[in-house]
Protein backbone atom coordinates (compact mmCIF):
# COMPACT_ATOMS: atom_id res chain seq x y z
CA UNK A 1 84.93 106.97 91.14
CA UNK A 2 84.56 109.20 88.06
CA UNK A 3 85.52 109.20 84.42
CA UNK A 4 86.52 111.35 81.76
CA UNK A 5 86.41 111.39 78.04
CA UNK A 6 88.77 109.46 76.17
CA UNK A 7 92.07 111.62 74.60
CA UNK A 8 93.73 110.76 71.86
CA UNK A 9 95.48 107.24 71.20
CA UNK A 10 98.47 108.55 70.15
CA UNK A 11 99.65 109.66 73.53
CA UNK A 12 102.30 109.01 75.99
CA UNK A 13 100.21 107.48 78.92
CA UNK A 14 100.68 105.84 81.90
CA UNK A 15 101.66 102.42 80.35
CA UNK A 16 104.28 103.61 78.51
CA UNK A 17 106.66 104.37 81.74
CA UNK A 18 105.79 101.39 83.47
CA UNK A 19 106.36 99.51 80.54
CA UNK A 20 109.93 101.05 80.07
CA UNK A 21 110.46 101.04 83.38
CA UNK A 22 109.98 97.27 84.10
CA UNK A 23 111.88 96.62 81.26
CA UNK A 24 114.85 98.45 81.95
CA UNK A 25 114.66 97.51 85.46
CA UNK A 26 114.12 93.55 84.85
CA UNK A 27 117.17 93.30 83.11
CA UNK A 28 118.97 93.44 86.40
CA UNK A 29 117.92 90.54 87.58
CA UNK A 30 119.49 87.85 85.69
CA UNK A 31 122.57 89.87 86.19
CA UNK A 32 122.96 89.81 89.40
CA UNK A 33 121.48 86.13 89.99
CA UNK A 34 124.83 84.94 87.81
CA UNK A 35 126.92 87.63 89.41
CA UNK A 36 125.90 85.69 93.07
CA UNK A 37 126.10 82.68 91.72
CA UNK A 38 129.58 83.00 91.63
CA UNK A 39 130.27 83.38 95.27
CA UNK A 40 130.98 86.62 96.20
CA UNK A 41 132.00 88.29 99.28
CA UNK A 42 129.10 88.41 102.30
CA UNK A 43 129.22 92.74 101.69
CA UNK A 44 129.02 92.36 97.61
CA UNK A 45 125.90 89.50 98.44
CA UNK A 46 124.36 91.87 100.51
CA UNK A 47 124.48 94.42 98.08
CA UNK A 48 123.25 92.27 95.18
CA UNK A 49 120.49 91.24 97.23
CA UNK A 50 119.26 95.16 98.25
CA UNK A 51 119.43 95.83 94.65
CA UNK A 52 117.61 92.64 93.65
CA UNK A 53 114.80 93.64 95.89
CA UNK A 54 114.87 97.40 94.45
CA UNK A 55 114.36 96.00 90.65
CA UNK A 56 111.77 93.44 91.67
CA UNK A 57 108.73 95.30 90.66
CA UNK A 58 108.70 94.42 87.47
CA UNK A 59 106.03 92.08 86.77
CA UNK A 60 103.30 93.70 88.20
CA UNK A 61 104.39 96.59 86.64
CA UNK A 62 104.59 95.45 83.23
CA UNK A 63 101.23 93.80 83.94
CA UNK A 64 99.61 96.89 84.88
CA UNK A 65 100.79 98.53 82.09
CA UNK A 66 99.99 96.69 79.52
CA UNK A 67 96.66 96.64 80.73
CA UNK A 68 96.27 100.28 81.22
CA UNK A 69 97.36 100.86 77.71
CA UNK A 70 95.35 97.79 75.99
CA UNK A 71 91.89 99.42 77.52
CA UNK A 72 92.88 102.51 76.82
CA UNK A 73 93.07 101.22 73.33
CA UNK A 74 90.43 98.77 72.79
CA UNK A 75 87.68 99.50 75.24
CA UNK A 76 85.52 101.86 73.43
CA UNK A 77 86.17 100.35 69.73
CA UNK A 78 82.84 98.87 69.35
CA UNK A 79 84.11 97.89 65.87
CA UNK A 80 86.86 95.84 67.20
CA UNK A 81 86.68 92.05 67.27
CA UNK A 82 87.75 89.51 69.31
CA UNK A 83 89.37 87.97 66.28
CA UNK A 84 91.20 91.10 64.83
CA UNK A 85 92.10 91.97 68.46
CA UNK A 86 94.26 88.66 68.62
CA UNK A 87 95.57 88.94 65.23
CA UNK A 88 96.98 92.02 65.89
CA UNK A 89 98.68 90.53 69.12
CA UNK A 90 100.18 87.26 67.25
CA UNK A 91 101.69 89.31 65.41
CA UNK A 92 102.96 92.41 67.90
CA UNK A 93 103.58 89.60 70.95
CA UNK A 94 103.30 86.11 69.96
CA UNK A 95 105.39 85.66 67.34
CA UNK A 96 108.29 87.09 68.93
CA UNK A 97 107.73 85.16 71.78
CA UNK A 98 107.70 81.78 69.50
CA UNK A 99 110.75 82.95 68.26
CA UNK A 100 113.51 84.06 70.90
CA UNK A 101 111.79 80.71 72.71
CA UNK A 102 113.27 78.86 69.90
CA UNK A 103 116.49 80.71 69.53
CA UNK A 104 116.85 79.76 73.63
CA UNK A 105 115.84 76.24 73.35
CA UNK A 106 118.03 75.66 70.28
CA UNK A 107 121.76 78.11 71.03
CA UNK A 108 121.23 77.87 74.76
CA UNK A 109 119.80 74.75 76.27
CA UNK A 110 121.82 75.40 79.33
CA UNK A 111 119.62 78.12 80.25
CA UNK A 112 116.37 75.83 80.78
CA UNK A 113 115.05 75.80 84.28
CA UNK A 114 114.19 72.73 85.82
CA UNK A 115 114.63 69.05 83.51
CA UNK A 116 116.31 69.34 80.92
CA UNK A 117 114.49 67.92 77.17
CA UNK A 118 115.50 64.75 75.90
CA UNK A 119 112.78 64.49 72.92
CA UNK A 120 110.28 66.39 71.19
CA UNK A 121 107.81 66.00 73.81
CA UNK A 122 109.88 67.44 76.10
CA UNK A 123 111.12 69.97 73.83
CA UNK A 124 107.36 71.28 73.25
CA UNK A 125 106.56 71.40 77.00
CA UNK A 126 109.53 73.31 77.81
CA UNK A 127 108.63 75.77 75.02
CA UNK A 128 105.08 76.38 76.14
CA UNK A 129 105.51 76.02 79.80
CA UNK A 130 108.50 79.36 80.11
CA UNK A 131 111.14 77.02 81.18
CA UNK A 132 113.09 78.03 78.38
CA UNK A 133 114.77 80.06 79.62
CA UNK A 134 114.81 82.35 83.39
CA UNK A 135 112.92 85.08 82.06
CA UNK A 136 110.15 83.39 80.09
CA UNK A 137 107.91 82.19 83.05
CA UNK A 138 106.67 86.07 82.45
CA UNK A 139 105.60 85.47 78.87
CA UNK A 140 103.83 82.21 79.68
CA UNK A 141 101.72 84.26 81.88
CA UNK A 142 101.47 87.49 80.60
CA UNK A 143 99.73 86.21 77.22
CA UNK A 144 97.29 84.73 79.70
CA UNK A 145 95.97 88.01 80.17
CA UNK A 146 96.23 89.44 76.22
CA UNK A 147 93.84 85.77 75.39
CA UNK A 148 91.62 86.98 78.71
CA UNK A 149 91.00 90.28 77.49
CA UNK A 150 87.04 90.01 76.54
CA UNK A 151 86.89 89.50 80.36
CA UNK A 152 88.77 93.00 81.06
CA UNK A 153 86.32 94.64 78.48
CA UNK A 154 83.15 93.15 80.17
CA UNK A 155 84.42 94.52 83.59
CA UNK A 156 85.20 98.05 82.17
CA UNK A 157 81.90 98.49 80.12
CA UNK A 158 80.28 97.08 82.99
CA UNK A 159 81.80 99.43 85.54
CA UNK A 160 81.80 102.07 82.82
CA UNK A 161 77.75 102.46 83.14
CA UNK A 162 77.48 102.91 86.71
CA UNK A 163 81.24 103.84 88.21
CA UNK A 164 80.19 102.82 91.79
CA UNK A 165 80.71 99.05 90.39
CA UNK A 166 84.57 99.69 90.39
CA UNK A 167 84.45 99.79 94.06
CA UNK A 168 82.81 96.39 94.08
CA UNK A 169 85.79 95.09 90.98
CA UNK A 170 88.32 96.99 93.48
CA UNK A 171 87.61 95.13 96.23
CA UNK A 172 86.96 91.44 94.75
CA UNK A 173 89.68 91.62 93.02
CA UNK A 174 91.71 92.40 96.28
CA UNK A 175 90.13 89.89 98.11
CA UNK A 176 91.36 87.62 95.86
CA UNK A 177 94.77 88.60 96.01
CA UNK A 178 94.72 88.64 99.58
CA UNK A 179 93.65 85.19 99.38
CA UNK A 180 95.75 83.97 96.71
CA UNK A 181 98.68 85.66 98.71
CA UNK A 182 98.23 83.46 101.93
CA UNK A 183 97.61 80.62 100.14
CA UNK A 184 100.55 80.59 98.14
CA UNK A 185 102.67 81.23 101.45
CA UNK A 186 101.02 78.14 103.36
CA UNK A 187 101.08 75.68 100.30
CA UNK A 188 104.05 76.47 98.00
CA UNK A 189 106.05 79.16 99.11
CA UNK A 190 108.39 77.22 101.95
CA UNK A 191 105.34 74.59 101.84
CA UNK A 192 104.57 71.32 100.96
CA UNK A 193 104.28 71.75 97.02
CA UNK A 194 107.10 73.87 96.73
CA UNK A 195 108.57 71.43 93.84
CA UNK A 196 105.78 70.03 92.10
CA UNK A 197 103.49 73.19 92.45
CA UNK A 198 106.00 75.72 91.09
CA UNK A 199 104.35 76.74 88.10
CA UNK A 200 101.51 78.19 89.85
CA UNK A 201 103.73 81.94 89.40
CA UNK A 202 103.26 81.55 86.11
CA UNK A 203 99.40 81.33 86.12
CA UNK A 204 97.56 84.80 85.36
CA UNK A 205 95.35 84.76 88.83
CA UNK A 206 99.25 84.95 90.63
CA UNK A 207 98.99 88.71 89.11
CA UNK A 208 95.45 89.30 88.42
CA UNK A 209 95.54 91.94 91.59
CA UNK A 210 97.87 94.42 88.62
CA UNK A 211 95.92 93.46 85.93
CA UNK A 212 92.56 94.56 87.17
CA UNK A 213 94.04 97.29 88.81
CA UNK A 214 95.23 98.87 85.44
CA UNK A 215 92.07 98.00 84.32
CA UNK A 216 90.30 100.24 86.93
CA UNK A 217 93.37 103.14 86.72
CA UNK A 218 92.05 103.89 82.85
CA UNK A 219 88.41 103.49 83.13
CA UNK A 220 88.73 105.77 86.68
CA UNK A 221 91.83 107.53 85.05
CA UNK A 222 90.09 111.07 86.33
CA UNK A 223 90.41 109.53 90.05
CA UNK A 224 93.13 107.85 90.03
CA UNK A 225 95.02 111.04 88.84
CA UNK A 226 94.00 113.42 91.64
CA UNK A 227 94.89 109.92 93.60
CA UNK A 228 98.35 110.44 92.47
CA UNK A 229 98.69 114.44 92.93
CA UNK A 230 97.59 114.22 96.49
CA UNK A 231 99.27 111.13 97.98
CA UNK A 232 102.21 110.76 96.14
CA UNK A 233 104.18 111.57 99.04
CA UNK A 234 102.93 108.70 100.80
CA UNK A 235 103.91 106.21 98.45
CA UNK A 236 106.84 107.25 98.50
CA UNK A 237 106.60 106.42 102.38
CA UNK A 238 105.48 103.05 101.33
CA UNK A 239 108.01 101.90 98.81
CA UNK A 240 111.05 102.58 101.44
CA UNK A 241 108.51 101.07 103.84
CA UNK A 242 108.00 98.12 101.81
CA UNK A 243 111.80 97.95 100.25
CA UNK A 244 112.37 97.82 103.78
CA UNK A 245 110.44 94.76 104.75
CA UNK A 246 111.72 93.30 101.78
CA UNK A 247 114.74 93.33 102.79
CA UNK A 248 114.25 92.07 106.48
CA UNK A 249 112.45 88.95 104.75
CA UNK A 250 115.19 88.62 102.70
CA UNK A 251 118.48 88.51 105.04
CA UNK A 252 116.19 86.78 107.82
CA UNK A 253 117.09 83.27 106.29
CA UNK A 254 121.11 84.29 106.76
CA UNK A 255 123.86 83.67 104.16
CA UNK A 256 124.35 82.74 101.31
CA UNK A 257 121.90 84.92 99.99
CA UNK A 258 119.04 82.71 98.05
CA UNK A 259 117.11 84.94 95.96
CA UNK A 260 114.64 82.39 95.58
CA UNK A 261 113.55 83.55 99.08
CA UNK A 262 112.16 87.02 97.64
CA UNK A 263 109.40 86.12 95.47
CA UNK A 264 106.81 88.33 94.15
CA UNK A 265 103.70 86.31 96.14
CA UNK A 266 104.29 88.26 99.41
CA UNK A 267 101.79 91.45 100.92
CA UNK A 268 106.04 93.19 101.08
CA UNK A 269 106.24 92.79 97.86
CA UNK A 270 102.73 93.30 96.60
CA UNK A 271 103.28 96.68 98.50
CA UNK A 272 106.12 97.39 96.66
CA UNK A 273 105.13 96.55 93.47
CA UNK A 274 101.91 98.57 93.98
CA UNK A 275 104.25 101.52 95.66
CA UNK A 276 106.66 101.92 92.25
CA UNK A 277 103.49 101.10 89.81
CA UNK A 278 102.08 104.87 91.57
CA UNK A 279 105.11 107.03 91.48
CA UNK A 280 105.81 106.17 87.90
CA UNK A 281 102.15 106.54 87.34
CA UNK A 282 102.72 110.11 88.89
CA UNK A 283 106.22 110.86 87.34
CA UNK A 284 104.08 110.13 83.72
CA UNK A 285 101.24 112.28 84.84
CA UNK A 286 103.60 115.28 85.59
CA UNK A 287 106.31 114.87 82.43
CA UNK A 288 103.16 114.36 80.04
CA UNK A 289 101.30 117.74 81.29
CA UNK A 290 104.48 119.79 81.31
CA UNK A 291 105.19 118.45 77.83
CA UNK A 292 108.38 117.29 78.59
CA UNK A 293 110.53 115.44 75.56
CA UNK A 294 111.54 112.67 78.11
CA UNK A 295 107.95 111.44 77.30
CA UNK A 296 108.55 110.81 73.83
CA UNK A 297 111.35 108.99 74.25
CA UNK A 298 109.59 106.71 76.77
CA UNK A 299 106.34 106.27 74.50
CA UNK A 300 109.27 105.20 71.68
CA UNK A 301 111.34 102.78 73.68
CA UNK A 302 108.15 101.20 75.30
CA UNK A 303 106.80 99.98 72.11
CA UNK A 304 109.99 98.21 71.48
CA UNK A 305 110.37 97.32 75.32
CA UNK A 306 108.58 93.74 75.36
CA UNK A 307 110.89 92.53 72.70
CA UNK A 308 114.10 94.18 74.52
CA UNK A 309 112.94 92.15 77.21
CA UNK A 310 112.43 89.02 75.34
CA UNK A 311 116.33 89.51 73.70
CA UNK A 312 117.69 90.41 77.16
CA UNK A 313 118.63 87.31 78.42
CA UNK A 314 120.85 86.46 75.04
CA UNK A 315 122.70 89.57 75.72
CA UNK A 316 123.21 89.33 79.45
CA UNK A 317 124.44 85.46 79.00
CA UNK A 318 127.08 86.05 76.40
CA UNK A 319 128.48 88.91 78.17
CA UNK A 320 128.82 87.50 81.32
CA UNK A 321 130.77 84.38 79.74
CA UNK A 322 132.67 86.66 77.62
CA UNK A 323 134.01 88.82 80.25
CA UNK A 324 131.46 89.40 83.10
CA UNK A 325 132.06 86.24 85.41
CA UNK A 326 136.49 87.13 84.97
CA UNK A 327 135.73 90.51 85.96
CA UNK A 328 133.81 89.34 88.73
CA UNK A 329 136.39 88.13 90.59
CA UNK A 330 138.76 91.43 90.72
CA UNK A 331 135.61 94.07 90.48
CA UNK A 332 132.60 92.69 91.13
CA UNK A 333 130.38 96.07 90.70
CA UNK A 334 132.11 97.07 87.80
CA UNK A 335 131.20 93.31 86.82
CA UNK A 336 127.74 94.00 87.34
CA UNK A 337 127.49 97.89 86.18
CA UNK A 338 129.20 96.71 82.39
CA UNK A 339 126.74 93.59 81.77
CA UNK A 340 123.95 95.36 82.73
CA UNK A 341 124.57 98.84 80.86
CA UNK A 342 125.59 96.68 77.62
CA UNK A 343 122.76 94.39 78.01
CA UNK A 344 120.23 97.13 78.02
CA UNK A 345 121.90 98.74 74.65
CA UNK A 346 122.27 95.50 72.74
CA UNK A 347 118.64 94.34 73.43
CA UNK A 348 116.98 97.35 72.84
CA UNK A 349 119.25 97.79 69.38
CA UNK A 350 117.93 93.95 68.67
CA UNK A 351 114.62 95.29 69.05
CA UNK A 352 114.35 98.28 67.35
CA UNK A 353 116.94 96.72 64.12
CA UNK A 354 114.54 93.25 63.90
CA UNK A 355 111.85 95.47 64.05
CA UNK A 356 113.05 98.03 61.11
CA UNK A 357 114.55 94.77 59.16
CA UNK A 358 111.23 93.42 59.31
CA UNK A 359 108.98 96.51 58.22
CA UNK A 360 111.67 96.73 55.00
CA UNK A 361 110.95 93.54 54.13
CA UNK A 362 106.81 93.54 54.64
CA UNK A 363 107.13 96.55 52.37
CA UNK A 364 109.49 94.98 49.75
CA UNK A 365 107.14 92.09 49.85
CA UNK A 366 103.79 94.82 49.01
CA UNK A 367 105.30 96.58 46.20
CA UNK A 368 106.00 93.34 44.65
């Protein structure tokens, strides 16, 4: 492995399009869990099911990302504290999170997973356990990694001084997830702690394999470019390998179609995952050295994309009880295609209009 000198922070990079890209493609998913839900035809489940499997990336993705970026920001600021590092996070990631976990607990208790609260106690463990609503399991566990981050800078720096010790953070950290892969399949998966051991997905070691990973990518960035140049062809092979597999797994436990039976804790979907994380890494790699304007539009939308993801949800609910679940019944893609395009424009528009409401304010708030 090799390394090159750092560029300039105020660049499009790799993070950015996975970033967008999870984003856009995770808000999908809630989608088309209500749109099968609502018992559609064995052709339209089949469908929903091949697309959910095509979206479900996103995770890792994000994961990797905001890893990638995060070192490529903070690994080399010597000046940078631990302390200043998680200020600027409370207020960039946290406190958005405590927010939109409110506004879900509070407008839409129907959209808790698992019990239901009854009192305060319960009320505070569903807000810091992601059962607030489907989408914030991800939250729960991705600020796992943003408090773990001294441990991400230790393993760069180390790996930084002699670059053969990336081969030896490579391949623990895939051992780990090979591990962590089979255990989850003998013990929770279709196991014996399915119930009561369900929050294990939410813990940070269920994705550490994409976190290290994008870790590695920036540190190595030199490698894992040429990486990209040379073999992107084969992962394309992989992902339609993988989506593939993903699929067999999928439809092998018949009809209805239970997405709960295409998790991310699988070596199909760890494939896949790993498969889309590389061709956007490679799409980024090629748009950014042609100078294409697509890449500022990603590097824009990305910084808004973890609050667009945090909004989606809000969206995607009250347009599927306003019209989505009637228009289900007479066009069921149409159904799907209107939620989804409308939920991607009204969460994004949340994010980037909090976001400019908010700056007017801090400003007003200065100059007084």
């Amino acid at each position: 492995m090799t390394m090159i000198s750092s560029p300039s922070m105020e660049v499009t990079d790799v993070g950015d399009y996975l970033k967008l890209g999870a984003c856009t493609a995770v808000m999908a998913q809630p989608i088309l869990t209500d749109a099968l839900a609502s018992g559609p035809s064995i052709a339209t489940q089949t469908g929903i099911g091949v697309v959910y499997n095509l979206v479900k990336y996103t995770a890792p993705a994000f994961i990797f990302g905001i890893l990638y970026t995060t070192t490529r920001l903070t690994l080399n600021q010597t000046a940078l504290t631990y302390t200043d590092y998680l200020r600027q996070q409370w207020h960039a990631l946290f406190i958005p999170t405590i927010w939109w976990t409110a506004i879900y607990l509070i407008l839409m208790p129907q959209l808790q997973q698992g019990s239901q609260y009854h009192d305060w106690r319960g009320f505070l463990w569903q807000f810091v356990n992601g059962n607030a609503a489907p989408h914030l399991w991800y939250n729960t566990m991705m600020l796992q990694f943003i408090i773990l981050m001294p441990l991400f800078w230790a393993l760069g720096r180390w790996c930084q001084s002699r670059p053969r010790r990336g081969w030896i953070v490579f391949g623990g950290t895939t051992l780990v997830a090979v591990l962590w892969l089979w255990f989850y399949d003998q013990q929770v998966f279709h196991g014996p702690h399915s119930r009561d051991w369900y929050l294990l997905d939410r813990l940070f070691i269920s994705f550490q394999i994409f976190g290290f990973y994008g870790m590695l990518a920036w540190v190595f960035r030199d490698t894992f470019q040429r990486m990209l140049n040379k073999w992107w062809p084969g992962l394309l092979g992989l992902w339609l390998v993988c989506l593939i597999w993903t699929n067999w797994e999928l439809f092998s436990y018949g009809f209805p179609v239970n997405l709960r039976n295409a998790p991310y804790y699988k070596p199909s979907m760890t494939g896949y995952a790993l498969a889309v994380i590389g061709l956007l890494a490679a799409l980024c790699e090629i748009q950014v050295r042609r100078q294409r304007h697509f890449s500022k539009f990603v590097h824009l939308f990305a910084g808004m994309a973890y609050k667009a993801y945090l909004a989606n949800v809000f969206w995607s609910e009250l347009l599927w009880r306003g019209f989505g679940r009637t228009l289900m019944v007479k066009a069921p893609w149409l159904s799907i295609a209107l939620c989804y395009g409308l939920t991607w424009l009204l969460s994004f528009t949340t994010a980037f209009g909090l976001h400019a409401g908010w700056m007017r304010l801090k400003r007003e708030y200065e100059h007084d």
